[in-house]
C-alpha atoms as a PDB file:
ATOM      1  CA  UNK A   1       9.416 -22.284  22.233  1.00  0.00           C
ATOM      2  CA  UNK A   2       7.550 -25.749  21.723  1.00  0.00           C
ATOM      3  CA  UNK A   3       3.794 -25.907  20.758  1.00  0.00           C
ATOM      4  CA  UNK A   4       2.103 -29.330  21.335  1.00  0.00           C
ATOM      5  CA  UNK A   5      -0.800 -31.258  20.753  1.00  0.00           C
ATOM      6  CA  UNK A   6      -2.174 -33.909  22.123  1.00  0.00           C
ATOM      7  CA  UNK A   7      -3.076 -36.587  18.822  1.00  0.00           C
ATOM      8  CA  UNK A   8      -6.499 -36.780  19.596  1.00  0.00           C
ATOM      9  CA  UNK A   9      -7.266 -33.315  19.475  1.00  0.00           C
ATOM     10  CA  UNK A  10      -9.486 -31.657  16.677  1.00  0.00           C
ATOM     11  CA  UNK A  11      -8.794 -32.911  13.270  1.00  0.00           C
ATOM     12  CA  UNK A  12      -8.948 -29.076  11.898  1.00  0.00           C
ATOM     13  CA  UNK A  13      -6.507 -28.430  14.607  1.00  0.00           C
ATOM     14  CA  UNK A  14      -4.174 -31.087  13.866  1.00  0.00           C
ATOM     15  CA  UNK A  15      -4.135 -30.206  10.572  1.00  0.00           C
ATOM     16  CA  UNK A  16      -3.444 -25.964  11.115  1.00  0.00           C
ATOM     17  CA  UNK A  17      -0.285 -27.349  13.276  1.00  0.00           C
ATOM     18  CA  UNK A  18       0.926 -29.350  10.188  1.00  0.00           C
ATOM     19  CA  UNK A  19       0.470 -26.328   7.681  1.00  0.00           C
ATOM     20  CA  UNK A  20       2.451 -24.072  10.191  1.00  0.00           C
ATOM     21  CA  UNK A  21       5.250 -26.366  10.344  1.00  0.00           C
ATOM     22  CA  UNK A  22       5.617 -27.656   6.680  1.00  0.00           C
ATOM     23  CA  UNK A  23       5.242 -23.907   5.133  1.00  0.00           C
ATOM     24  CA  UNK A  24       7.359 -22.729   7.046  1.00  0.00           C
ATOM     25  CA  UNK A  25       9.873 -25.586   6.764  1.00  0.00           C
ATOM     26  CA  UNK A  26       9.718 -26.384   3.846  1.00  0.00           C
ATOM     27  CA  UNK A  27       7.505 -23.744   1.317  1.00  0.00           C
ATOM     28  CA  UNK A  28       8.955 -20.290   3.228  1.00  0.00           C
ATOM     29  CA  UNK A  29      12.232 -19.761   2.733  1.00  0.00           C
ATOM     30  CA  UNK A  30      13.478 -17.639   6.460  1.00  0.00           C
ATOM     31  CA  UNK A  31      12.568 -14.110   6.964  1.00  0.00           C
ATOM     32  CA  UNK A  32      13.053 -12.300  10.006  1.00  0.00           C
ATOM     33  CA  UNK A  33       9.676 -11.075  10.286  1.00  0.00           C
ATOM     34  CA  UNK A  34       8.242 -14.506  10.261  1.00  0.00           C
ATOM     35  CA  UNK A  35       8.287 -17.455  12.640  1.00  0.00           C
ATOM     36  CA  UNK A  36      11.152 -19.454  12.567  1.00  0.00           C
ATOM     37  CA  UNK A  37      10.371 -23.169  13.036  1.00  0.00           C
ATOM     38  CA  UNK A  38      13.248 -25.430  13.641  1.00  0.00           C
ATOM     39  CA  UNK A  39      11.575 -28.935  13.833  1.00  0.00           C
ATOM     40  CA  UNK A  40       8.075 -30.624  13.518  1.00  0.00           C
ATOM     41  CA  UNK A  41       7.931 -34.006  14.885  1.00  0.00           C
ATOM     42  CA  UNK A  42       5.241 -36.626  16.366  1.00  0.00           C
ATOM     43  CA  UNK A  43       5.013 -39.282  18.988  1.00  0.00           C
ATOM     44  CA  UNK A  44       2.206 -41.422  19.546  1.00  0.00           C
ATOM     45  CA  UNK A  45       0.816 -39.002  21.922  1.00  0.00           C
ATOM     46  CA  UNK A  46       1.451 -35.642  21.064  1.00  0.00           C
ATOM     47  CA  UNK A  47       2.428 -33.283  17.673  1.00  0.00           C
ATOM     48  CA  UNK A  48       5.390 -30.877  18.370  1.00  0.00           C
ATOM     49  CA  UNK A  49       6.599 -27.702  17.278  1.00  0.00           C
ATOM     50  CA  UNK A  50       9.635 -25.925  17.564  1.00  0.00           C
ATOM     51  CA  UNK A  51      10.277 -22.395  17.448  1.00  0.00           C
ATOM     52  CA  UNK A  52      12.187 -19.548  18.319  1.00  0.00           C
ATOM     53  CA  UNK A  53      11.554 -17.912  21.437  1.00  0.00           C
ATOM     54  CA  UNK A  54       9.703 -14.539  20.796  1.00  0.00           C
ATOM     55  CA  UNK A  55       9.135 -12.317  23.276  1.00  0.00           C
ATOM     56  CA  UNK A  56       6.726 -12.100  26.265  1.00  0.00           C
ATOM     57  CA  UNK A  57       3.847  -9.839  24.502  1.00  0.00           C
ATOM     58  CA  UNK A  58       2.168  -9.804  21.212  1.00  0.00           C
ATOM     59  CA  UNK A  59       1.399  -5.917  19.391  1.00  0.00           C
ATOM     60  CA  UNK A  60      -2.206  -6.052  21.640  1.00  0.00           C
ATOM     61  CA  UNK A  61       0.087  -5.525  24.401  1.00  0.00           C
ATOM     62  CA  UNK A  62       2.221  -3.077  23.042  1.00  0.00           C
ATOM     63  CA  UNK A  63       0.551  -0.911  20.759  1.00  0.00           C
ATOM     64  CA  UNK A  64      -0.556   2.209  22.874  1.00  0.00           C
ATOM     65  CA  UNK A  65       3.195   2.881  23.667  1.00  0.00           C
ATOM     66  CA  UNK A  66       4.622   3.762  20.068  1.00  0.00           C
ATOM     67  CA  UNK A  67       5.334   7.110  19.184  1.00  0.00           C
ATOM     68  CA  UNK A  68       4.334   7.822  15.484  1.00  0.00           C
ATOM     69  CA  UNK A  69       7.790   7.352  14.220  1.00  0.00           C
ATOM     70  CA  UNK A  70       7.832   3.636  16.618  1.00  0.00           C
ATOM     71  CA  UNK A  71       4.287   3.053  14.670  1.00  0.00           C
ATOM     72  CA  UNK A  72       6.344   3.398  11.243  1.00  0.00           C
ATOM     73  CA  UNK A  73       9.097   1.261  11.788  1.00  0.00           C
ATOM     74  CA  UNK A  74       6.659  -1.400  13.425  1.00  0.00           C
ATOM     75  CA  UNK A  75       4.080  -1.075  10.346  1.00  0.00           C
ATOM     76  CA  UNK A  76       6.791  -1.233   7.715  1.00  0.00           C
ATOM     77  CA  UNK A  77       8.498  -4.595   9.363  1.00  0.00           C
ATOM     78  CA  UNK A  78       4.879  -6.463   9.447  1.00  0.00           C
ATOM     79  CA  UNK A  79       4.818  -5.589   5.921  1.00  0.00           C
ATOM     80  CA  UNK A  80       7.681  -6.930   5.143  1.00  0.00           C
ATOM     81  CA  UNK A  81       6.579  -9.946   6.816  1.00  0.00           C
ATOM     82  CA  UNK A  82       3.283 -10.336   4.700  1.00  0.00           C
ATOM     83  CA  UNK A  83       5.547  -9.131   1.881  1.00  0.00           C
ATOM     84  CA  UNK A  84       7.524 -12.639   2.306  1.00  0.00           C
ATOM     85  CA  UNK A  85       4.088 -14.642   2.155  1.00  0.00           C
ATOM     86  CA  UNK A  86       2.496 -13.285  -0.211  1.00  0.00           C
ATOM     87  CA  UNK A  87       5.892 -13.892  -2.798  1.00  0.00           C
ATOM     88  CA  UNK A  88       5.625 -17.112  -1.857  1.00  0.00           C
ATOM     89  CA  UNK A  89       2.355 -17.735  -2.942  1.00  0.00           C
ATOM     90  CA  UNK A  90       0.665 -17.539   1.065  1.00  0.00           C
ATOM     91  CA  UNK A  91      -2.317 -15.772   2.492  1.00  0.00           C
ATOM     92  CA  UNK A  92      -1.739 -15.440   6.266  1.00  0.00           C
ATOM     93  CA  UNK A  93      -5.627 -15.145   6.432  1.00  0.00           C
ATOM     94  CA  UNK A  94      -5.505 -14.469  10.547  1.00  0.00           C
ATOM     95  CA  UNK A  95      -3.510 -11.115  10.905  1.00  0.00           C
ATOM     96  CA  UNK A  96      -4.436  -8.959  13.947  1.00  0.00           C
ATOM     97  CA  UNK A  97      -2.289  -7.811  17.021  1.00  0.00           C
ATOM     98  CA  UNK A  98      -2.014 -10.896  18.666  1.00  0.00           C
ATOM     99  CA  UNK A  99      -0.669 -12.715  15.719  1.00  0.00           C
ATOM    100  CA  UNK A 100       2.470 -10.199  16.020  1.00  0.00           C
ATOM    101  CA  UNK A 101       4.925 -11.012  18.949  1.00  0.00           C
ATOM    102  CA  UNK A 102       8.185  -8.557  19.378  1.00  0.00           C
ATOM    103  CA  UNK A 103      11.154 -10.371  19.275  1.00  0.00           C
ATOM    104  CA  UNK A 104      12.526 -10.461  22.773  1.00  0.00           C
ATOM    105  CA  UNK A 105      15.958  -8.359  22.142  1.00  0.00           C
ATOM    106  CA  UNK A 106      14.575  -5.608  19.732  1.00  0.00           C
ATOM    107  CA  UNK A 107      11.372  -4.194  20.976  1.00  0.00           C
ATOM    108  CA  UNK A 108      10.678  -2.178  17.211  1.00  0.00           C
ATOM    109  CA  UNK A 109      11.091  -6.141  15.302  1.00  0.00           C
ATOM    110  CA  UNK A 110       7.503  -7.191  14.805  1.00  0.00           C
ATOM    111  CA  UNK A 111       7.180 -11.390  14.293  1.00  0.00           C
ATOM    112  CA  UNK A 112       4.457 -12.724  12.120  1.00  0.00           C
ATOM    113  CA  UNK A 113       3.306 -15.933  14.254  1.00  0.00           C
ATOM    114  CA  UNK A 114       0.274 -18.449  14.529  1.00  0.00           C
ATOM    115  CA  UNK A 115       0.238 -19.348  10.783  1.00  0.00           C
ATOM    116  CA  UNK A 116      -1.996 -22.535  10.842  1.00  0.00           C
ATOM    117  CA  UNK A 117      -4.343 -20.651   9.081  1.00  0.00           C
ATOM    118  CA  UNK A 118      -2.376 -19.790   5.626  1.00  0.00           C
ATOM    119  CA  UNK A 119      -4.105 -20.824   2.553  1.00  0.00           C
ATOM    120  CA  UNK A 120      -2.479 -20.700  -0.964  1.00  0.00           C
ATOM    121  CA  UNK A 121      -2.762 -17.014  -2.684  1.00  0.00           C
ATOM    122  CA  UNK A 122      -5.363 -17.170  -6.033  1.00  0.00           C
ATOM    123  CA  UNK A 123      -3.280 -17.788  -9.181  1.00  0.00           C
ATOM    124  CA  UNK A 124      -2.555 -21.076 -11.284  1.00  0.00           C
ATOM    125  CA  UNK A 125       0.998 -20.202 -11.093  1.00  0.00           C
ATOM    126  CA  UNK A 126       0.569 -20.772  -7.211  1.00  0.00           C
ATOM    127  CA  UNK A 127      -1.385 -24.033  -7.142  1.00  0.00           C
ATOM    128  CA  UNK A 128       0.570 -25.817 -10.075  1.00  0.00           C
ATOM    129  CA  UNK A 129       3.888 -24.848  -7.551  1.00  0.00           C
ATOM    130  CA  UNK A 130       2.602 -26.503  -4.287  1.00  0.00           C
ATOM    131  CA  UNK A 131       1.332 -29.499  -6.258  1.00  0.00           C
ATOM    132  CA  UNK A 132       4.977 -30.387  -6.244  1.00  0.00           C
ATOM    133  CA  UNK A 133       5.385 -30.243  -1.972  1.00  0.00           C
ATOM    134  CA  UNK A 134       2.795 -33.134  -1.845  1.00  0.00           C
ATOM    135  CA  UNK A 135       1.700 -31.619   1.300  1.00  0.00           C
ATOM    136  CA  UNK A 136      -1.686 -30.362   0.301  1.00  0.00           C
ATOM    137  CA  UNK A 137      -4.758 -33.122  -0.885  1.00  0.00           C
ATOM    138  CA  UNK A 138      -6.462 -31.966  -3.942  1.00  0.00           C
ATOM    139  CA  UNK A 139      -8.917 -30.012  -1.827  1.00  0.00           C
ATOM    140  CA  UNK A 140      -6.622 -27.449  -0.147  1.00  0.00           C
ATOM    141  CA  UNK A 141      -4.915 -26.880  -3.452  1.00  0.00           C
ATOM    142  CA  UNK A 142      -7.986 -25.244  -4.592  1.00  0.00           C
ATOM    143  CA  UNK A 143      -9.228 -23.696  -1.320  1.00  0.00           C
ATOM    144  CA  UNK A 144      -7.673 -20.575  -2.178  1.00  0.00           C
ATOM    145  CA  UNK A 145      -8.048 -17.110  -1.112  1.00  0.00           C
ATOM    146  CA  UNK A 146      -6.983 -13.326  -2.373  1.00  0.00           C
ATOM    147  CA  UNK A 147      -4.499 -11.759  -0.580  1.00  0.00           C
ATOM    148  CA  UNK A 148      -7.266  -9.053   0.027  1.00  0.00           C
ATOM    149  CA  UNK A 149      -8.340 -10.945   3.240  1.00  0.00           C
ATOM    150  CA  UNK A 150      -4.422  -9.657   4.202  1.00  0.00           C
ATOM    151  CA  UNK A 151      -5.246  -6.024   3.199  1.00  0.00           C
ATOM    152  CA  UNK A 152      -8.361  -5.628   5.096  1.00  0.00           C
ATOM    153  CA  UNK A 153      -6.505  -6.834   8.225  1.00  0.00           C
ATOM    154  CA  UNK A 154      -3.645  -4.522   7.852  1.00  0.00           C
ATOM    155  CA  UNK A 155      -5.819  -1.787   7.701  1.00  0.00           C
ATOM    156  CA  UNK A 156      -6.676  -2.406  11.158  1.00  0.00           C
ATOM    157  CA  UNK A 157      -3.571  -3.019  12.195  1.00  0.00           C
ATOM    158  CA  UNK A 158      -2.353   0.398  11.090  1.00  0.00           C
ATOM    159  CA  UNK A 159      -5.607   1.814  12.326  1.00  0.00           C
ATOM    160  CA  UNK A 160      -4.556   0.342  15.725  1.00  0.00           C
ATOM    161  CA  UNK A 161      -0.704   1.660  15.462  1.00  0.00           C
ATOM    162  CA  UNK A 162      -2.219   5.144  15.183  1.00  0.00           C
ATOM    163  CA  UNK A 163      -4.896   5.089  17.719  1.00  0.00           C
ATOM    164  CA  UNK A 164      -2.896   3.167  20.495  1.00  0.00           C
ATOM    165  CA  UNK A 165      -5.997   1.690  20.325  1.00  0.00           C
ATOM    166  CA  UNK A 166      -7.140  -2.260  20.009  1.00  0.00           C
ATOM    167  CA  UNK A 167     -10.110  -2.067  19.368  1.00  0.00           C
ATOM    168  CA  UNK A 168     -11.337   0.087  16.028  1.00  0.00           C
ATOM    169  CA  UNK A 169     -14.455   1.795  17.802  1.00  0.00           C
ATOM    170  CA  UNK A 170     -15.179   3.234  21.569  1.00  0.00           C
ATOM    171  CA  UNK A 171     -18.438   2.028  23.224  1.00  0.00           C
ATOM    172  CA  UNK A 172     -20.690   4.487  20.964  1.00  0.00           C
ATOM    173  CA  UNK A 173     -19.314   3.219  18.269  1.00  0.00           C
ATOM    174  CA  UNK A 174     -17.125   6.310  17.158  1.00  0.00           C
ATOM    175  CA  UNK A 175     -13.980   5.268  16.135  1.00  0.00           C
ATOM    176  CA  UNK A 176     -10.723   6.742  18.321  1.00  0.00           C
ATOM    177  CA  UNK A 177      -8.493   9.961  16.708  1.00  0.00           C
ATOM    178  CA  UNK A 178      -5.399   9.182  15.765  1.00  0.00           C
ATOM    179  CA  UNK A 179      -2.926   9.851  18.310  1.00  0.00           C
ATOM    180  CA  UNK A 180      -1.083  13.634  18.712  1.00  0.00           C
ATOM    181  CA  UNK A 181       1.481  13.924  16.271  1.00  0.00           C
ATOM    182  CA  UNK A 182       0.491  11.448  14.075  1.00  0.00           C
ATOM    183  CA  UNK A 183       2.067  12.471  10.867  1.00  0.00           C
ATOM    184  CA  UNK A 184      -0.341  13.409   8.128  1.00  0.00           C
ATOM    185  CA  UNK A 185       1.318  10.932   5.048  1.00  0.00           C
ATOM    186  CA  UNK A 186       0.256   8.146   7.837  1.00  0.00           C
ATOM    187  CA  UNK A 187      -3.597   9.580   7.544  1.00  0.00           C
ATOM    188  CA  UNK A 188      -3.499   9.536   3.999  1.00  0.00           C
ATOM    189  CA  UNK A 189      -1.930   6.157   4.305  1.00  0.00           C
ATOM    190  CA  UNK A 190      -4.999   5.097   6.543  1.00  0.00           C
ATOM    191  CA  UNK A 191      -7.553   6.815   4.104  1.00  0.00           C
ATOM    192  CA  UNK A 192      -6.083   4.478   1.086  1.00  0.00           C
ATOM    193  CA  UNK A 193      -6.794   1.077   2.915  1.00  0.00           C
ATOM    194  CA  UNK A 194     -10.289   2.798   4.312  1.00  0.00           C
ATOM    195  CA  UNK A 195     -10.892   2.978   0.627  1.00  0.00           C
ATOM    196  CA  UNK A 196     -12.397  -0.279  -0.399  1.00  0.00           C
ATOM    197  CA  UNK A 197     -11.716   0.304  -3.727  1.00  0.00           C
ATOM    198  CA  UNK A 198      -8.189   1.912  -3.355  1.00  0.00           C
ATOM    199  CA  UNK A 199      -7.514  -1.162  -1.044  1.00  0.00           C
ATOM    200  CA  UNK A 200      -8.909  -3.665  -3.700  1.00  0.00           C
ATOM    201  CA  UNK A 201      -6.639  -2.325  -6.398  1.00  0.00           C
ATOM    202  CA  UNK A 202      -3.595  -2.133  -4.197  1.00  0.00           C
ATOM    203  CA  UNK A 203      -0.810  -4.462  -3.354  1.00  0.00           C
ATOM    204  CA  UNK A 204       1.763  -4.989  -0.336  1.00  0.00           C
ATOM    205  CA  UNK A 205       4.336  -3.741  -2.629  1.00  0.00           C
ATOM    206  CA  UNK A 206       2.065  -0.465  -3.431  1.00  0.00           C
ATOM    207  CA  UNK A 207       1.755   0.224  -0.178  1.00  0.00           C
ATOM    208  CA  UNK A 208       5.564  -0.314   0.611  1.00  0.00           C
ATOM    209  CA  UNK A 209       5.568   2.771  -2.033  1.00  0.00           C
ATOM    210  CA  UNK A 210       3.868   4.897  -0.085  1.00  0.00           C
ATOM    211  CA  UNK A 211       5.434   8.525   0.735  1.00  0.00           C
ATOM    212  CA  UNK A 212       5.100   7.352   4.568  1.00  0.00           C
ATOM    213  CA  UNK A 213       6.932   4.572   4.708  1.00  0.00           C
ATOM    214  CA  UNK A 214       9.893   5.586   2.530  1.00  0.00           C
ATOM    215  CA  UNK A 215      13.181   5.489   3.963  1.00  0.00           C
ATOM    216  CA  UNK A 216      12.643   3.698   7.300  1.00  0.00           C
ATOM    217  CA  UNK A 217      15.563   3.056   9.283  1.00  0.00           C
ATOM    218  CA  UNK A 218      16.159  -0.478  10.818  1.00  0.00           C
END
Protein backbone atom coordinates (compact mmCIF):
# COMPACT_ATOMS: atom_id res chain seq x y z
CA UNK A 1 0.00 0.00 0.00
CA UNK A 2 1.56 3.56 -0.81
CA UNK A 3 0.28 6.78 0.95
CA UNK A 4 1.28 10.08 -0.77
CA UNK A 5 1.36 13.60 -0.46
CA UNK A 6 1.57 16.14 -2.53
CA UNK A 7 4.71 18.69 -0.93
CA UNK A 8 2.64 21.52 -0.70
CA UNK A 9 0.09 20.14 1.36
CA UNK A 10 -0.51 21.21 5.10
CA UNK A 11 2.59 21.64 7.06
CA UNK A 12 0.84 19.65 10.16
CA UNK A 13 0.13 17.08 7.59
CA UNK A 14 3.45 16.79 6.20
CA UNK A 15 4.79 16.51 9.33
CA UNK A 16 2.11 13.45 10.83
CA UNK A 17 3.39 11.51 7.48
CA UNK A 18 7.05 11.93 8.66
CA UNK A 19 6.31 10.75 12.36
CA UNK A 20 4.45 7.64 10.89
CA UNK A 21 7.27 6.68 8.82
CA UNK A 22 10.37 7.42 11.07
CA UNK A 23 8.66 5.68 14.32
CA UNK A 24 7.90 3.13 12.76
CA UNK A 25 11.18 2.76 10.85
CA UNK A 26 13.28 3.58 12.88
CA UNK A 27 11.90 4.05 16.89
CA UNK A 28 9.33 0.72 16.67
CA UNK A 29 10.96 -2.20 16.42
CA UNK A 30 8.11 -4.74 14.10
CA UNK A 31 5.09 -6.08 15.72
CA UNK A 32 2.44 -7.76 14.01
CA UNK A 33 -0.23 -5.75 15.34
CA UNK A 34 1.24 -2.60 14.03
CA UNK A 35 1.80 -1.12 10.59
CA UNK A 36 4.59 -2.28 8.84
CA UNK A 37 6.31 0.46 6.80
CA UNK A 38 8.89 -0.61 4.36
CA UNK A 39 10.17 2.76 2.91
CA UNK A 40 9.64 6.60 3.29
CA UNK A 41 10.95 8.57 0.51
CA UNK A 42 10.40 12.15 -1.27
CA UNK A 43 10.49 13.67 -4.68
CA UNK A 44 10.11 17.14 -5.43
CA UNK A 45 6.49 16.68 -5.77
CA UNK A 46 5.15 14.29 -3.55
CA UNK A 47 6.07 12.40 0.14
CA UNK A 48 5.65 8.55 -0.05
CA UNK A 49 4.86 5.81 2.11
CA UNK A 50 5.11 2.30 1.92
CA UNK A 51 3.24 -0.26 3.61
CA UNK A 52 1.90 -3.52 3.80
CA UNK A 53 -1.25 -4.20 2.26
CA UNK A 54 -4.00 -4.60 5.00
CA UNK A 55 -7.13 -5.62 4.25
CA UNK A 56 -10.21 -4.03 2.59
CA UNK A 57 -12.13 -2.86 5.97
CA UNK A 58 -11.14 -1.26 9.15
CA UNK A 59 -12.98 -2.74 12.81
CA UNK A 60 -16.03 0.09 11.91
CA UNK A 61 -16.77 -2.30 9.28
CA UNK A 62 -16.47 -5.34 11.03
CA UNK A 63 -17.41 -5.06 14.45
CA UNK A 64 -21.19 -6.13 14.61
CA UNK A 65 -20.15 -9.63 13.25
CA UNK A 66 -17.92 -11.01 16.23
CA UNK A 67 -19.20 -13.45 18.45
CA UNK A 68 -18.06 -12.76 22.11
CA UNK A 69 -15.26 -15.20 21.94
CA UNK A 70 -14.23 -13.27 18.09
CA UNK A 71 -14.56 -9.90 20.38
CA UNK A 72 -11.77 -11.50 22.78
CA UNK A 73 -9.30 -12.54 20.49
CA UNK A 74 -9.78 -9.15 18.49
CA UNK A 75 -9.55 -7.00 21.89
CA UNK A 76 -6.56 -8.90 23.21
CA UNK A 77 -4.47 -8.47 19.69
CA UNK A 78 -5.17 -4.46 19.69
CA UNK A 79 -3.75 -4.64 23.03
CA UNK A 80 -0.98 -6.13 22.19
CA UNK A 81 -0.57 -3.62 19.61
CA UNK A 82 -0.80 -0.55 22.06
CA UNK A 83 1.20 -2.86 24.34
CA UNK A 84 4.22 -2.47 21.67
CA UNK A 85 3.83 1.49 21.75
CA UNK A 86 3.49 2.18 24.81
CA UNK A 87 7.10 -0.02 25.67
CA UNK A 88 8.49 1.99 23.35
CA UNK A 89 7.83 5.09 24.84
CA UNK A 90 4.55 6.03 22.14
CA UNK A 91 1.08 7.32 22.70
CA UNK A 92 -0.99 6.36 19.62
CA UNK A 93 -3.27 9.33 20.72
CA UNK A 94 -5.99 8.51 17.66
CA UNK A 95 -7.32 4.92 18.50
CA UNK A 96 -10.92 4.19 17.36
CA UNK A 97 -12.31 1.54 14.83
CA UNK A 98 -11.13 2.97 11.85
CA UNK A 99 -7.59 3.16 12.97
CA UNK A 100 -7.76 -0.86 13.11
CA UNK A 101 -7.66 -2.62 9.62
CA UNK A 102 -7.80 -6.72 9.59
CA UNK A 103 -5.06 -8.07 7.93
CA UNK A 104 -6.30 -9.41 4.65
CA UNK A 105 -5.52 -13.36 5.26
CA UNK A 106 -6.62 -13.64 9.00
CA UNK A 107 -9.88 -11.96 9.60
CA UNK A 108 -9.38 -12.26 13.88
CA UNK A 109 -5.54 -10.15 13.33
CA UNK A 110 -6.42 -6.59 14.21
CA UNK A 111 -3.60 -3.86 12.60
CA UNK A 112 -2.90 -0.71 14.47
CA UNK A 113 -2.65 1.92 11.43
CA UNK A 114 -2.75 5.81 10.78
CA UNK A 115 -0.05 6.66 13.40
CA UNK A 116 0.81 10.31 12.37
CA UNK A 117 -0.59 11.26 15.42
CA UNK A 118 1.83 9.44 18.13
CA UNK A 119 3.36 11.69 20.60
CA UNK A 120 6.13 10.57 23.08
CA UNK A 121 4.60 8.81 26.42
CA UNK A 122 5.28 11.27 29.81
CA UNK A 123 8.54 10.19 31.49
CA UNK A 124 12.22 11.67 31.35
CA UNK A 125 13.37 8.26 30.64
CA UNK A 126 11.30 8.63 27.30
CA UNK A 127 12.35 12.10 26.15
CA UNK A 128 16.17 11.78 27.10
CA UNK A 129 15.81 8.33 24.59
CA UNK A 130 14.35 10.07 21.45
CA UNK A 131 16.75 12.99 21.91
CA UNK A 132 19.18 10.54 20.43
CA UNK A 133 16.85 9.79 16.90
CA UNK A 134 17.31 13.56 16.06
CA UNK A 135 13.98 13.32 14.56
CA UNK A 136 12.01 15.42 16.96
CA UNK A 137 12.88 19.61 17.39
CA UNK A 138 13.01 20.56 20.95
CA UNK A 139 9.29 21.26 20.89
CA UNK A 140 7.86 17.78 20.17
CA UNK A 141 10.26 16.32 22.68
CA UNK A 142 8.29 17.96 25.30
CA UNK A 143 4.79 17.81 23.75
CA UNK A 144 4.08 14.81 25.59
CA UNK A 145 1.05 13.03 26.57
CA UNK A 146 -0.11 10.07 29.21
CA UNK A 147 -0.86 7.01 27.84
CA UNK A 148 -4.36 7.64 29.48
CA UNK A 149 -5.53 9.35 26.20
CA UNK A 150 -4.90 5.35 24.97
CA UNK A 151 -7.08 4.00 27.85
CA UNK A 152 -10.01 6.15 27.37
CA UNK A 153 -10.07 5.09 23.69
CA UNK A 154 -9.88 1.46 24.36
CA UNK A 155 -12.66 1.65 26.47
CA UNK A 156 -14.68 2.43 23.57
CA UNK A 157 -13.28 0.19 21.54
CA UNK A 158 -14.22 -2.69 23.83
CA UNK A 159 -17.50 -0.97 24.44
CA UNK A 160 -17.96 -1.24 20.63
CA UNK A 161 -16.68 -5.11 20.43
CA UNK A 162 -19.53 -5.87 22.84
CA UNK A 163 -22.31 -3.87 21.49
CA UNK A 164 -21.64 -4.60 17.69
CA UNK A 165 -22.19 -1.21 17.95
CA UNK A 166 -20.06 2.03 16.54
CA UNK A 167 -21.34 4.38 17.99
CA UNK A 168 -21.44 4.39 22.15
CA UNK A 169 -25.15 5.79 22.43
CA UNK A 170 -28.60 5.25 20.28
CA UNK A 171 -30.44 8.46 19.23
CA UNK A 172 -31.88 9.05 22.95
CA UNK A 173 -28.82 8.88 24.13
CA UNK A 174 -29.05 5.40 25.98
CA UNK A 175 -26.18 3.53 25.41
CA UNK A 176 -26.71 -0.14 23.46
CA UNK A 177 -26.71 -3.69 25.77
CA UNK A 178 -24.08 -5.67 25.29
CA UNK A 179 -24.70 -8.27 22.85
CA UNK A 180 -26.41 -11.98 23.91
CA UNK A 181 -23.88 -14.04 25.34
CA UNK A 182 -21.55 -11.63 26.16
CA UNK A 183 -19.57 -13.25 28.86
CA UNK A 184 -19.84 -11.62 32.24
CA UNK A 185 -15.64 -11.29 33.05
CA UNK A 186 -15.99 -9.04 29.66
CA UNK A 187 -18.72 -6.71 31.70
CA UNK A 188 -16.62 -6.49 34.55
CA UNK A 189 -13.82 -5.83 32.16
CA UNK A 190 -15.99 -2.90 30.65
CA UNK A 191 -17.01 -1.63 34.23
CA UNK A 192 -13.04 -1.23 35.10
CA UNK A 193 -12.26 1.17 32.09
CA UNK A 194 -15.96 2.90 32.80
CA UNK A 195 -14.28 3.57 36.07
CA UNK A 196 -12.38 6.76 35.68
CA UNK A 197 -10.50 6.14 38.51
CA UNK A 198 -9.94 2.31 38.03
CA UNK A 199 -8.94 3.36 34.40
CA UNK A 200 -6.53 6.15 35.70
CA UNK A 201 -4.69 3.75 37.95
CA UNK A 202 -4.51 0.99 35.39
CA UNK A 203 -2.07 0.01 32.75
CA UNK A 204 -2.13 -2.01 29.30
CA UNK A 205 -0.30 -4.64 31.08
CA UNK A 206 -3.11 -4.63 34.02
CA UNK A 207 -5.57 -5.03 31.80
CA UNK A 208 -3.72 -7.88 29.82
CA UNK A 209 -4.19 -9.46 33.53
CA UNK A 210 -7.53 -9.46 33.49
CA UNK A 211 -9.53 -12.90 34.21
CA UNK A 212 -11.13 -12.25 30.58
CA UNK A 213 -8.49 -12.14 28.55
CA UNK A 214 -6.38 -14.96 30.01
CA UNK A 215 -5.45 -17.68 27.87
CA UNK A 216 -6.48 -16.47 24.39
CA UNK A 217 -5.70 -18.63 21.63
CA UNK A 218 -4.01 -17.19 18.43
Amino acid sequence: MLKSKKKNADKAYKRSMFIEAACVTTILPPHENVIKVHRYYETPTYIYIAMELLGKYTLSRSVRGFDSNQARKVFYKVLLGVKHLHDNGMVHCDLKLDNICMRKSFFLEPVLIDLGNMTLAEGDANRHRFESYGLFSRGELSDVRPIEDDMQRLADILESLLTGQEEMTDYAGERFPPKDGTHPDALDLLRIFRNDELRQSSTVDDILAHTWLQNVSP
